[in-house]
C-alpha atoms as a PDB file:
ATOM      1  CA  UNK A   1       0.000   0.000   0.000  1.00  0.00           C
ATOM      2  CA  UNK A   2       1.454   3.172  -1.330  1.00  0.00           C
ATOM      3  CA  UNK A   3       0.569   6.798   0.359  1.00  0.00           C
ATOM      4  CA  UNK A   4       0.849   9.591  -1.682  1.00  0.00           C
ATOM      5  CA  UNK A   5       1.273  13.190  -0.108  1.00  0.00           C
ATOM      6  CA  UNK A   6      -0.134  16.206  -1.332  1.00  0.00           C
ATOM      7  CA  UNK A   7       2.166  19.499  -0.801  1.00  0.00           C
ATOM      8  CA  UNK A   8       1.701  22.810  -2.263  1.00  0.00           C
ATOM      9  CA  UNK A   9       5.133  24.350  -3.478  1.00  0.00           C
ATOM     10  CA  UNK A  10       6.462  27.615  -2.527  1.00  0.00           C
ATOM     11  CA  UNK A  11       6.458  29.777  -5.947  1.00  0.00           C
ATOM     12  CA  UNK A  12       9.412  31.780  -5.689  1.00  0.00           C
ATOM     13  CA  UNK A  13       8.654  35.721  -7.289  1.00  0.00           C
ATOM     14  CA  UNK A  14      10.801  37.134 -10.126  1.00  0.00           C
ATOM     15  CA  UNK A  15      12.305  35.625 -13.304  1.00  0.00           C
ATOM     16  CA  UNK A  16      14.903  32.764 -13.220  1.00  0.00           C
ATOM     17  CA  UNK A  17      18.281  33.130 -13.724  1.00  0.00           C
ATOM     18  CA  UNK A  18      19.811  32.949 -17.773  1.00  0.00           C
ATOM     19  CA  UNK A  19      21.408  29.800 -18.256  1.00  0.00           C
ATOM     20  CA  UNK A  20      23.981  30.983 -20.403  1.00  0.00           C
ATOM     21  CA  UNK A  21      24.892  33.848 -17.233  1.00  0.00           C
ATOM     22  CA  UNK A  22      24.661  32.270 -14.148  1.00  0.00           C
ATOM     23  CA  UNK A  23      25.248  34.490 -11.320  1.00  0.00           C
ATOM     24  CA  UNK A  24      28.149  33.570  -8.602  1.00  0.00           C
ATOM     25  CA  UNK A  25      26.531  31.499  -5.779  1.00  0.00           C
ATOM     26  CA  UNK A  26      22.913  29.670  -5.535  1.00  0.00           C
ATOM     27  CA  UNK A  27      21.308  30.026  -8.712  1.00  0.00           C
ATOM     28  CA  UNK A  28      17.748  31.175  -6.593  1.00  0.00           C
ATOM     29  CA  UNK A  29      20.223  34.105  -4.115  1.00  0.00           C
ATOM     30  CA  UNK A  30      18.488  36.927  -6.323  1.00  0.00           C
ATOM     31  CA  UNK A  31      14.870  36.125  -5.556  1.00  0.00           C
ATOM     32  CA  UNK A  32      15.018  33.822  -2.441  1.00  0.00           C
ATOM     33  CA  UNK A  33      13.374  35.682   0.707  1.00  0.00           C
ATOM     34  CA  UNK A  34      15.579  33.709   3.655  1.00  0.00           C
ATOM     35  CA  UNK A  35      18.861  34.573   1.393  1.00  0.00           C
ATOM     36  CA  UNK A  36      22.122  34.996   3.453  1.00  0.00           C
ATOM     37  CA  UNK A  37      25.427  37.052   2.304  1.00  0.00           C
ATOM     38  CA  UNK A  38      26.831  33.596   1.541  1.00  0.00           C
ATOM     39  CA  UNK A  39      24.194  32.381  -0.802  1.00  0.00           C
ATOM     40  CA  UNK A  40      25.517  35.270  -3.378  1.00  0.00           C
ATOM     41  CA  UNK A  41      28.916  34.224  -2.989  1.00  0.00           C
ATOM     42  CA  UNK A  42      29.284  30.387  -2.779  1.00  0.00           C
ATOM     43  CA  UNK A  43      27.309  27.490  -4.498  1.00  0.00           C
ATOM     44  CA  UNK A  44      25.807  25.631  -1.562  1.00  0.00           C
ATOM     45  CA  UNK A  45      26.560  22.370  -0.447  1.00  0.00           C
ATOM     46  CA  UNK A  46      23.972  19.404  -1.380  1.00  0.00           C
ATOM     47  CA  UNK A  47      22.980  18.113   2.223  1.00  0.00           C
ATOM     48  CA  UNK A  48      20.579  15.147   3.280  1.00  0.00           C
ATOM     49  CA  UNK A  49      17.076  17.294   4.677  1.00  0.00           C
ATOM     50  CA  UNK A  50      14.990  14.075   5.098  1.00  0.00           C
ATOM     51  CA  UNK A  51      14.864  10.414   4.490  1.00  0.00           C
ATOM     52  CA  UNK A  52      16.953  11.112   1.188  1.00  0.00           C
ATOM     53  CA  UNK A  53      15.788  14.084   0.010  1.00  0.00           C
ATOM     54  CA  UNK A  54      18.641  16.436  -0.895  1.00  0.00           C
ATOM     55  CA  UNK A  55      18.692  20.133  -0.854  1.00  0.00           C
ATOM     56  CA  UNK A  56      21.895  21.812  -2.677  1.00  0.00           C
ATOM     57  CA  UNK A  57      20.694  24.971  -0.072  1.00  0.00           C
ATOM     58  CA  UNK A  58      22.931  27.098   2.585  1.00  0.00           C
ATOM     59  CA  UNK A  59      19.827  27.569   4.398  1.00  0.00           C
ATOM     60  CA  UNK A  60      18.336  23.678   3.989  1.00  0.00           C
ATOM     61  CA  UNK A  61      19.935  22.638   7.478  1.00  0.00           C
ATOM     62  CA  UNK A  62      18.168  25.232   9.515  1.00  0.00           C
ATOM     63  CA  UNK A  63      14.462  24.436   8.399  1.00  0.00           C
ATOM     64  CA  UNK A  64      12.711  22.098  10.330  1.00  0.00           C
ATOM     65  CA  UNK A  65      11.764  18.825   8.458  1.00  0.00           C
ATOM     66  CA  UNK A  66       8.142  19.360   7.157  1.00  0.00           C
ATOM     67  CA  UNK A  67       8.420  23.361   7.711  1.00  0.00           C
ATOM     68  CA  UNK A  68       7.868  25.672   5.486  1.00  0.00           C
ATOM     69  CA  UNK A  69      11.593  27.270   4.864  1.00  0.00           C
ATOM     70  CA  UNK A  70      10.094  30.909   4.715  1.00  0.00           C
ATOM     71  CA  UNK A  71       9.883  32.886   7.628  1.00  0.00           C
ATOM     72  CA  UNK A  72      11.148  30.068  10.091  1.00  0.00           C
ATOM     73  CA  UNK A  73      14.870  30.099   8.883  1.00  0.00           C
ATOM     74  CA  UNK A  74      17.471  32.242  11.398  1.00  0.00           C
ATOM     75  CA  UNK A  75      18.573  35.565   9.993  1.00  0.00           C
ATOM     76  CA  UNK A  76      21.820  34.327  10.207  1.00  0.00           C
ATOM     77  CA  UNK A  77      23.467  31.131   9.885  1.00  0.00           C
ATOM     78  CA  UNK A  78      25.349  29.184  12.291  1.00  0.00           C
ATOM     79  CA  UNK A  79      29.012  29.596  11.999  1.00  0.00           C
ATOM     80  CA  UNK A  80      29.211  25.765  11.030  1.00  0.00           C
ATOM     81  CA  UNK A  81      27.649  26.442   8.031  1.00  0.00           C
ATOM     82  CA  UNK A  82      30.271  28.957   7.356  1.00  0.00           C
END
């Protein structure tokens, strides 16, 4: 017996980046809402979030499992993320 979940995604505002131009850092930095200084300057790491699921995300290890990343994430990181 197979469960299927039903989430609703988080539509992030603004236009994607150009392909051809990617910007220095996370790909999503210029229209992410919990962005940090190190998001613009660094790709981020691909970490294990739950049971699997991987996040390439600076800010993916501060969100609670299940959570909603947006206005739960600490305005700044922990320096072990650093």
């Amino acid at each position: 017996d197979v469960e299927f979940r039903r989430e609703q995604l988080v539509e992030i505002g603004g236009q994607p980046p150009d392909l051809a131009r990617l910007p220095p850092g996370c790909p999503f930095a210029p229209r992410c809402p919990e962005r940090q200084p190190i998001c613009e300057q660094a790709f981020p790491p691909t970490v294990t979030v739950e049971n699997g699921h991987l996040a390439s995300c600076w800010v993916a290890p501060t969100v609670p499992v299940g959570g909603s990343p947006f206005g739960q994430v600490p305005r700044s990181l922990p320096s072990t993320l650093i």
